[in-house]
N, C-alpha and C. Protein backbone atom coordinates (compact mmCIF):
# COMPACT_ATOMS: atom_id res chain seq x y z
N UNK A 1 -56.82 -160.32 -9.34
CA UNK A 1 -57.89 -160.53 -10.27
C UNK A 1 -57.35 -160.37 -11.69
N UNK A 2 -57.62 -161.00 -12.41
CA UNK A 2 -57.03 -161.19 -13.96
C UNK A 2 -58.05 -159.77 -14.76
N UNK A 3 -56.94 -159.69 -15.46
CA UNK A 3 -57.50 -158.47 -16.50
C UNK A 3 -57.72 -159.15 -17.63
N UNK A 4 -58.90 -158.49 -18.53
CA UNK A 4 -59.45 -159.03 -19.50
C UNK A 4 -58.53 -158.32 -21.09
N UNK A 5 -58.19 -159.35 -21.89
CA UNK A 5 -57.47 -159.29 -22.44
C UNK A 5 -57.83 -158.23 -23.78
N UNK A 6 -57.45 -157.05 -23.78
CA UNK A 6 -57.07 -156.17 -24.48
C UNK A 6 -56.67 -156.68 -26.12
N UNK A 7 -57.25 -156.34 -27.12
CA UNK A 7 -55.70 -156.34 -27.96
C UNK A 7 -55.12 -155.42 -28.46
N UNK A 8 -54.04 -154.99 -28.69
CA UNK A 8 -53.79 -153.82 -29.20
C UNK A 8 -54.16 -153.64 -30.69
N UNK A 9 -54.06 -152.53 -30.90
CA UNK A 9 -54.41 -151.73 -32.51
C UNK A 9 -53.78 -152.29 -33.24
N UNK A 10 -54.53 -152.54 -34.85
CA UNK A 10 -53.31 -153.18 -35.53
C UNK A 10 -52.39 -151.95 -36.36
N UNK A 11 -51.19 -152.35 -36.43
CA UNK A 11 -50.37 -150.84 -36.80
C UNK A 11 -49.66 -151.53 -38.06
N UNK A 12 -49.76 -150.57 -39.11
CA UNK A 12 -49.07 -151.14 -40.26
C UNK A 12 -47.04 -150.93 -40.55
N UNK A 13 -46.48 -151.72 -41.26
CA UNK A 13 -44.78 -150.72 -41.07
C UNK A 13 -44.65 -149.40 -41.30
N UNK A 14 -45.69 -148.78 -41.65
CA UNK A 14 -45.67 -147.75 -42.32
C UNK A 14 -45.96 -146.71 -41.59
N UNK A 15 -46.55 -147.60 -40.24
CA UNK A 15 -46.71 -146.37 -39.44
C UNK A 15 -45.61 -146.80 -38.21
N UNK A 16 -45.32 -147.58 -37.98
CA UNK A 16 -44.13 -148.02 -37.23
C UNK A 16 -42.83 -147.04 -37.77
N UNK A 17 -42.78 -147.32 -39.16
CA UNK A 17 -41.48 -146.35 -39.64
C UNK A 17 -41.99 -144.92 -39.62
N UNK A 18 -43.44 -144.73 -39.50
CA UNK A 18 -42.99 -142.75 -39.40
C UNK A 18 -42.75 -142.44 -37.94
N UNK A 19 -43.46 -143.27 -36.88
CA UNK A 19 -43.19 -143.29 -35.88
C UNK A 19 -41.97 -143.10 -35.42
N UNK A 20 -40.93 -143.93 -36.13
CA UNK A 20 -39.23 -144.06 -35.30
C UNK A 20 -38.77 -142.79 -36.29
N UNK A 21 -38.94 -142.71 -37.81
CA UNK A 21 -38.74 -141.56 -38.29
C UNK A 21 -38.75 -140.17 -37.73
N UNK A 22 -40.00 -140.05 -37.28
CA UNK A 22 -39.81 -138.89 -36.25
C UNK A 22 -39.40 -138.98 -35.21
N UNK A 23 -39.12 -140.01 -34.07
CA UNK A 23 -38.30 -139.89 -32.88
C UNK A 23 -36.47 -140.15 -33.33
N UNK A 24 -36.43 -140.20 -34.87
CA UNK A 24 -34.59 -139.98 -34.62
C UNK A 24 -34.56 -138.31 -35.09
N UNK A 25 -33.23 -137.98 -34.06
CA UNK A 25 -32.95 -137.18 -34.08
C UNK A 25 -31.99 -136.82 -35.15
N UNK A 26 -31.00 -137.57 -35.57
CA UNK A 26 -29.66 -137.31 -36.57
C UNK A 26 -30.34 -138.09 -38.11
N UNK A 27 -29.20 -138.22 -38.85
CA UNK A 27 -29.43 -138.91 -40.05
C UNK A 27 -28.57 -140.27 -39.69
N UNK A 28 -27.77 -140.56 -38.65
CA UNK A 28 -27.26 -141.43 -38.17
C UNK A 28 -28.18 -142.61 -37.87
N UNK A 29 -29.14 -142.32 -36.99
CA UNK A 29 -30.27 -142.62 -35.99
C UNK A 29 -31.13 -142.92 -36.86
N UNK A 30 -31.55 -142.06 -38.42
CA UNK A 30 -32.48 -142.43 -38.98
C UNK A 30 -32.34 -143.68 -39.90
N UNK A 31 -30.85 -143.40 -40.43
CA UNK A 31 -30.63 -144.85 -41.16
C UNK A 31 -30.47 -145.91 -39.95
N UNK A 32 -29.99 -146.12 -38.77
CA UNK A 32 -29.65 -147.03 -38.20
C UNK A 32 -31.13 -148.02 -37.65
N UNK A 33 -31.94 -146.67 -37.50
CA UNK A 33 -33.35 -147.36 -37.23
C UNK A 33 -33.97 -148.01 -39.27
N UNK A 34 -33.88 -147.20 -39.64
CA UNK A 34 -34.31 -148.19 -41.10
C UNK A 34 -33.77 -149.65 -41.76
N UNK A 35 -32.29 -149.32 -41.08
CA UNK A 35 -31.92 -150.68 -41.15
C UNK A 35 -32.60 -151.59 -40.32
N UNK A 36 -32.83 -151.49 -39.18
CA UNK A 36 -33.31 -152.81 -38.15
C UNK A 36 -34.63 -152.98 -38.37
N UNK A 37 -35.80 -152.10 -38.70
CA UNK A 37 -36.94 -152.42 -39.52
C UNK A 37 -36.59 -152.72 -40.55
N UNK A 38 -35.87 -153.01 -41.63
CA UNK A 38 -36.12 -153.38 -42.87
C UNK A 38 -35.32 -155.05 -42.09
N UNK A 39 -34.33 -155.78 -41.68
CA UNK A 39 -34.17 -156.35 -41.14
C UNK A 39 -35.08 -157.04 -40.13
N UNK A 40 -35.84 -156.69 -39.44
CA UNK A 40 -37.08 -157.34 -38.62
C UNK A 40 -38.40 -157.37 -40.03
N UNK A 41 -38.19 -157.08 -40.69
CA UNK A 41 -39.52 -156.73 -41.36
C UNK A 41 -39.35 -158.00 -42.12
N UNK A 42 -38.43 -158.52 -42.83
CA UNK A 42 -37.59 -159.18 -43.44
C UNK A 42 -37.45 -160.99 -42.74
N UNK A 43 -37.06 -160.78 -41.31
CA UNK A 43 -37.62 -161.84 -40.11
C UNK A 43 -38.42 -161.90 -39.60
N UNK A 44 -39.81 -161.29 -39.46
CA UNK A 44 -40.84 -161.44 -39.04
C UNK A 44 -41.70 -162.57 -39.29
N UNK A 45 -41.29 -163.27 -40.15
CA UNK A 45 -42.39 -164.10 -40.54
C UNK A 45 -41.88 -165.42 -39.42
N UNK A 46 -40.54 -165.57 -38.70
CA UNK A 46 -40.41 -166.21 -38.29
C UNK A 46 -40.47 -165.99 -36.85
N UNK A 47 -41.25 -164.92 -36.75
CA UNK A 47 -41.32 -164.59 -35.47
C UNK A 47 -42.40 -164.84 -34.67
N UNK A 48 -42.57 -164.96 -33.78
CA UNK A 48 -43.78 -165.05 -32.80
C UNK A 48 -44.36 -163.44 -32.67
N UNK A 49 -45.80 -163.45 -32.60
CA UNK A 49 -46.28 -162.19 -31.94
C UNK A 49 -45.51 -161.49 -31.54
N UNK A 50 -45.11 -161.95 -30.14
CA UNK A 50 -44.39 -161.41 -28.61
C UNK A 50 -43.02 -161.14 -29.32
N UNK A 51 -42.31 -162.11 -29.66
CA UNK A 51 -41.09 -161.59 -30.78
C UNK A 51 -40.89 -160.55 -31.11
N UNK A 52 -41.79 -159.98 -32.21
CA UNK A 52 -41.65 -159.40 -32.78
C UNK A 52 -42.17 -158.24 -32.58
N UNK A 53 -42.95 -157.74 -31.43
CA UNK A 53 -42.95 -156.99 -30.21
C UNK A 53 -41.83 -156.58 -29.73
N UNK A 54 -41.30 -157.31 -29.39
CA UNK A 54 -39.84 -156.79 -28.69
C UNK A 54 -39.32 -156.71 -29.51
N UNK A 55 -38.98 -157.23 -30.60
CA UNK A 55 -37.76 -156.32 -31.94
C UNK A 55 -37.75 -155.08 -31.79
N UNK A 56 -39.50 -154.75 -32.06
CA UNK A 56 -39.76 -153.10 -32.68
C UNK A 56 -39.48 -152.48 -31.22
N UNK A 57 -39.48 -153.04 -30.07
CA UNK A 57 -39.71 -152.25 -28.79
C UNK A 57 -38.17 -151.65 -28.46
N UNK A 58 -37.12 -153.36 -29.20
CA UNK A 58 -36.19 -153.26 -28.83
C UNK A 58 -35.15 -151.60 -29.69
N UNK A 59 -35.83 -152.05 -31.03
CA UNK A 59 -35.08 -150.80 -31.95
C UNK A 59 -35.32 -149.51 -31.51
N UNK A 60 -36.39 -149.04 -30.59
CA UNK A 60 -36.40 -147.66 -30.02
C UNK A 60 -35.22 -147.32 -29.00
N UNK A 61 -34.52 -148.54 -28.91
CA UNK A 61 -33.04 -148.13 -27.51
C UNK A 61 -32.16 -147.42 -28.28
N UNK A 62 -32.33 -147.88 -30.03
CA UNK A 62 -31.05 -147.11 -31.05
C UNK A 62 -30.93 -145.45 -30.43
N UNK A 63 -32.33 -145.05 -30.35
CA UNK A 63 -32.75 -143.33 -30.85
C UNK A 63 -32.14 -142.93 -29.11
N UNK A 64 -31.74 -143.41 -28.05
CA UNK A 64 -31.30 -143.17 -26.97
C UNK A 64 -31.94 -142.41 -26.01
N UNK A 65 -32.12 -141.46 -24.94
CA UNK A 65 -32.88 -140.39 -24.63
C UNK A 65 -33.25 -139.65 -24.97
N UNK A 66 -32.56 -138.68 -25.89
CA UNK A 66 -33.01 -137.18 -26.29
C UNK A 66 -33.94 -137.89 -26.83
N UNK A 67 -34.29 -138.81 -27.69
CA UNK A 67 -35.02 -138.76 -28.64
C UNK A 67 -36.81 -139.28 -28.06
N UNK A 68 -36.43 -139.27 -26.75
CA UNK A 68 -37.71 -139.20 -25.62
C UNK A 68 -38.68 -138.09 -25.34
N UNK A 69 -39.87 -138.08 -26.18
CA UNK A 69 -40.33 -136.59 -25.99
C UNK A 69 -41.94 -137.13 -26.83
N UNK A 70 -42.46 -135.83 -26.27
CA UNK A 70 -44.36 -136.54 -27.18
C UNK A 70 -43.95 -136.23 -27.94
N UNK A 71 -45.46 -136.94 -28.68
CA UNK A 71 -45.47 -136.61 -30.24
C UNK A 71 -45.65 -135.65 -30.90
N UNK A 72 -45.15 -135.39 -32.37
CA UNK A 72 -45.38 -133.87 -33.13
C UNK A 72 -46.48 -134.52 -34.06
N UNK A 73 -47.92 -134.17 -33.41
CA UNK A 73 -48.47 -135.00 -34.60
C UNK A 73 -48.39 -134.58 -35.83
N UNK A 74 -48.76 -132.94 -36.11
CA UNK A 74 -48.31 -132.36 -37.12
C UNK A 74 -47.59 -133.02 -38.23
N UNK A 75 -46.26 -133.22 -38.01
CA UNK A 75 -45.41 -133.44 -38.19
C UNK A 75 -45.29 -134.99 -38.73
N UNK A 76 -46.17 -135.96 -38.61
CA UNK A 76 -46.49 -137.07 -38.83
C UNK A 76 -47.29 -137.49 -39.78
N UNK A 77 -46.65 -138.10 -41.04
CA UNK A 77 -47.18 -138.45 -41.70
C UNK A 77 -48.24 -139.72 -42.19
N UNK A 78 -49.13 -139.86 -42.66
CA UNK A 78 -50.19 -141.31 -42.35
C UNK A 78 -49.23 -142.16 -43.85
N UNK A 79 -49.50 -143.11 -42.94
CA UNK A 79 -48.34 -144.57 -44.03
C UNK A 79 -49.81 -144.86 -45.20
């Protein structure tokens, strides 16, 4: 049976970048993730939806395991 189509929330970069901001662990991790958002952010316009979905999905592989853990909401700043 087909599921009725959802859409997700709309999320601004701003909260995308505090998001990965707080899941890197080093200063390594934090520039390496700022680079590939400022880079996707930059190509997005040529992207499809789904695209550009998987960019941002893809740049969370940078931050590796450790950096797998809930959120500190605290700790999270609003963009």
């Amino acid at each position: 049976m087909p599921q009725p189509v959802i859409p997700l929330p709309r999320y601004t970069w701003g909260d995308v970048e505090t998001v990965f901001d707080d899941l890197a662990l080093t200063r390594a991790q934090k520039d390496a993730v700022e680079y590939l958002l400022d880079e996707t952010r930059r190509h997005s316009r040529n992207l499809s939806p789904l695209d550009l979905l998987r960019e941002i999905i893809c740049i969370a592989f940078v931050l590796g395991p450790d950096s797998d853990r809930p959120p500190n909401a605290p700790r999270l700043r609003r963009s």
